[in-house]
N, C-alpha and C. Protein backbone atom coordinates (compact mmCIF):
# COMPACT_ATOMS: atom_id res chain seq x y z
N UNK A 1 -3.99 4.59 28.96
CA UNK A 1 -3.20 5.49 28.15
C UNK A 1 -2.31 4.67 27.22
N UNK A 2 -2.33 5.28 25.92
CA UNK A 2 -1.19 4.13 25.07
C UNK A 2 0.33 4.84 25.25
N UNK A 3 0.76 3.60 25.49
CA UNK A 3 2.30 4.36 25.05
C UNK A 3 2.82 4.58 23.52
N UNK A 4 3.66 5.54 23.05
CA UNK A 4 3.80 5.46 21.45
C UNK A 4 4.85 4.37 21.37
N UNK A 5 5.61 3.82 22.30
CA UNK A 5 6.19 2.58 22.19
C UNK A 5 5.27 1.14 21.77
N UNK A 6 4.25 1.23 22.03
CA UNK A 6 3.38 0.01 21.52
C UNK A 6 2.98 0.42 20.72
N UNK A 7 2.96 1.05 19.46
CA UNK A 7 2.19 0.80 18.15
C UNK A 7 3.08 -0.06 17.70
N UNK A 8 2.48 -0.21 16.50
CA UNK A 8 3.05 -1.57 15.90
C UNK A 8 4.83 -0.96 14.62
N UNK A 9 4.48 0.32 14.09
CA UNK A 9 5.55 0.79 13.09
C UNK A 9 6.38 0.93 14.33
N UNK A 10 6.61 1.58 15.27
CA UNK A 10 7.39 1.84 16.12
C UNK A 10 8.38 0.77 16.49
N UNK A 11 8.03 -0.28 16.71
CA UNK A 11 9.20 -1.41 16.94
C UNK A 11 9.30 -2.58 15.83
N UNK A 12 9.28 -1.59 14.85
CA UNK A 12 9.52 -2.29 13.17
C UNK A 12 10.44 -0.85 12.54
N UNK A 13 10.98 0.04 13.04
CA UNK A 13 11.73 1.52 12.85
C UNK A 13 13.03 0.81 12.05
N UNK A 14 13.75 1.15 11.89
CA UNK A 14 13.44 2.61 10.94
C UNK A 14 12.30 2.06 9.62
N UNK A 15 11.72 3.26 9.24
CA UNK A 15 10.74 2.64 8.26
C UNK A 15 11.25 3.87 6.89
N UNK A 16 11.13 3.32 5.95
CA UNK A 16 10.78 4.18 4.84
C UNK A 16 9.80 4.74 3.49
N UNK A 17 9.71 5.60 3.32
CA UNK A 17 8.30 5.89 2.63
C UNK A 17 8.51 5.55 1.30
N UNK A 18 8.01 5.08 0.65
CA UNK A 18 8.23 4.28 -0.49
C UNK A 18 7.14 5.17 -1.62
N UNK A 19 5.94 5.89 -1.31
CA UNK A 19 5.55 6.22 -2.74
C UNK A 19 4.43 7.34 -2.10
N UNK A 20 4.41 8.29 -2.66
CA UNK A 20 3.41 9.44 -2.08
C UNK A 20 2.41 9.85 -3.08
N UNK A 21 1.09 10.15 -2.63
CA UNK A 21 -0.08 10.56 -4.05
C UNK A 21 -0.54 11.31 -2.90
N UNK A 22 -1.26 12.76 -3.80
CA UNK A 22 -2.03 13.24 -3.46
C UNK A 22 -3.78 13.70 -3.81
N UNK A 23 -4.51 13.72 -3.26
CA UNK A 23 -5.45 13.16 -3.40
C UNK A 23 -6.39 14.85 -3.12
N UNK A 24 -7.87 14.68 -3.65
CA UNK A 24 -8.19 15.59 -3.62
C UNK A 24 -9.35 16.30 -2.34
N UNK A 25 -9.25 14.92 -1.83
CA UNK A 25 -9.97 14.58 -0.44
C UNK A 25 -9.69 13.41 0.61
N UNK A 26 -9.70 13.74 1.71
CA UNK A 26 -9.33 12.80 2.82
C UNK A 26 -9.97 11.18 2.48
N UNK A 27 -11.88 11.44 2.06
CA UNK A 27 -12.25 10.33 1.91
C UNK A 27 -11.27 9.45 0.62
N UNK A 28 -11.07 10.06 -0.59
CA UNK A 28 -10.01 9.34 -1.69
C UNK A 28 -9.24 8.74 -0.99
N UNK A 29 -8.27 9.10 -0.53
CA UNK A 29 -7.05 8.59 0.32
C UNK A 29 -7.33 7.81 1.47
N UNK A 30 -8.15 7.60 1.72
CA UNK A 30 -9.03 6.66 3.06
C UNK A 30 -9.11 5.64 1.75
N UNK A 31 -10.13 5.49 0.76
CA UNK A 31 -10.39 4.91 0.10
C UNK A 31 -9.17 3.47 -0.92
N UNK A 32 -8.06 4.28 -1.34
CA UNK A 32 -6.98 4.17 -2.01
C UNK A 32 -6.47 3.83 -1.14
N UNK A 33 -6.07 3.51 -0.03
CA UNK A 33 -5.15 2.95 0.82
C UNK A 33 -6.35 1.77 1.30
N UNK A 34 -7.35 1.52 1.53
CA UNK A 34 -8.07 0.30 1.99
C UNK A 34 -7.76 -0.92 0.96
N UNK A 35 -7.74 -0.04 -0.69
CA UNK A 35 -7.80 -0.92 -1.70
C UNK A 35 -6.54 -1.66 -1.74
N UNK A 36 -5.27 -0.29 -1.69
CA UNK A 36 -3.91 -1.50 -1.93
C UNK A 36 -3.78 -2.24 -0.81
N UNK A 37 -3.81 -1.93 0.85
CA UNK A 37 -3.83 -3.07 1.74
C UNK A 37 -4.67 -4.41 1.77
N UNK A 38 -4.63 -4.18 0.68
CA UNK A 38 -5.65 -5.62 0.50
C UNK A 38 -4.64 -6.48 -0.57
N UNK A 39 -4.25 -5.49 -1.54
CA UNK A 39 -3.36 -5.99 -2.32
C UNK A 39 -2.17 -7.17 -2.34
N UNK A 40 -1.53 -7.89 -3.08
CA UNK A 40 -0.48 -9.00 -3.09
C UNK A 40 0.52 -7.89 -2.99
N UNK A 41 1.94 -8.55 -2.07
CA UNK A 41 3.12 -7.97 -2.19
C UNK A 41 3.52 -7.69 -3.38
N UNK A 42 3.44 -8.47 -4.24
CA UNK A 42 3.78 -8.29 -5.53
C UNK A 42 3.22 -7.08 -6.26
N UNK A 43 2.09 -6.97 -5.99
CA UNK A 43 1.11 -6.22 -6.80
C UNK A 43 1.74 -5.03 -6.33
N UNK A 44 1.69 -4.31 -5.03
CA UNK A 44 2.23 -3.19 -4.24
C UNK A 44 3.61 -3.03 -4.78
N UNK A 45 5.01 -4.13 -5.07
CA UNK A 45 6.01 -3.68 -5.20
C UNK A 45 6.09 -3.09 -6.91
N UNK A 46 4.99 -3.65 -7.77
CA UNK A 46 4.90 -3.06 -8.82
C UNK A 46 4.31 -1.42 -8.78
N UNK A 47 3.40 -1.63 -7.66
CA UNK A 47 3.13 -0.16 -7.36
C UNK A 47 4.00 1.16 -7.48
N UNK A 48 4.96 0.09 -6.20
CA UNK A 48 5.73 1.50 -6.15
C UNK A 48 6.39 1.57 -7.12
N UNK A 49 7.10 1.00 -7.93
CA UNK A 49 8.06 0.63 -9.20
C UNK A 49 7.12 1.49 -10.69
N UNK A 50 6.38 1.77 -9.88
CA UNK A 50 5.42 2.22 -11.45
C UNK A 50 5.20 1.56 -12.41
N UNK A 51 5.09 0.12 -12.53
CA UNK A 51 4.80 -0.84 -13.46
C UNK A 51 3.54 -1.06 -13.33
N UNK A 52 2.82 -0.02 -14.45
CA UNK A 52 0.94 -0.43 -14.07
C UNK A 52 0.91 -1.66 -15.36
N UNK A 53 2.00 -2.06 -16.43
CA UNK A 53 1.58 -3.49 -16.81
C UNK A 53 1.77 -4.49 -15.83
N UNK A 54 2.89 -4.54 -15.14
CA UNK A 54 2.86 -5.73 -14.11
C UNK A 54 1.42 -5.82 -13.36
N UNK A 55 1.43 -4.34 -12.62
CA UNK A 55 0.20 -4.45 -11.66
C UNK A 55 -1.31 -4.93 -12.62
N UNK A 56 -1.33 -4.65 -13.96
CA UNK A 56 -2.60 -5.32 -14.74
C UNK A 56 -2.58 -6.44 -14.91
N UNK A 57 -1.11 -7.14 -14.77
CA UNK A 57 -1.22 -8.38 -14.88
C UNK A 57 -1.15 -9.65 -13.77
N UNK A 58 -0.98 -8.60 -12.35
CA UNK A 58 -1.33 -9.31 -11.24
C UNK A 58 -2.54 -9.52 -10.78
N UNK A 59 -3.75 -8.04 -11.68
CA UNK A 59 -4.46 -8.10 -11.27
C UNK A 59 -5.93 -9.09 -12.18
N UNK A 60 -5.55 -9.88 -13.20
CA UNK A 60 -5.89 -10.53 -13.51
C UNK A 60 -6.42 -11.72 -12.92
N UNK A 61 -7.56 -12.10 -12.94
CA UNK A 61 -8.13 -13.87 -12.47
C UNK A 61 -7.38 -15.10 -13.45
N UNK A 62 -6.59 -15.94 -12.31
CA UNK A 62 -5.93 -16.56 -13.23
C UNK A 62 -7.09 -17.93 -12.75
N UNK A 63 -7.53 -18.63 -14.33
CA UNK A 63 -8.32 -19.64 -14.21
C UNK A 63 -8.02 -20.71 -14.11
N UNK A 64 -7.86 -22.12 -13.51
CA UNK A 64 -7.32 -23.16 -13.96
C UNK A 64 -7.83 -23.85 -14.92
């Protein structure tokens, strides 16, 4: 049996929600959340900030 004391948000509390979308199906939102957890901190804090130039420009290949 799990306890809800061992998940992992639970003893990282208080937490706060930082940015909400709604979506027009479960699979979207399954989808859209695989993509940004993959994402750079950076990239995500532009997220929530609504800076889609920053986020275009994180999401750039930088070449050497």
């Amino acid at each position: 049996m799990i306890n809800e004391y061992d998940c992992y948000t639970s003893s990282r509390l208080p937490i706060t929600v930082e940015l909400v979308q709604s979506f027009g199906a479960r699979d979207e939102a399954l989808a859209v959340e695989r993509q940004i957890k993959k994402w750079s901190r950076k990239k995500k804090e532009a997220l929530i900030e609504g800076n889609w130039t920053k986020i275009s420009a994180l999401a750039k290949k930088k070449f050497n």
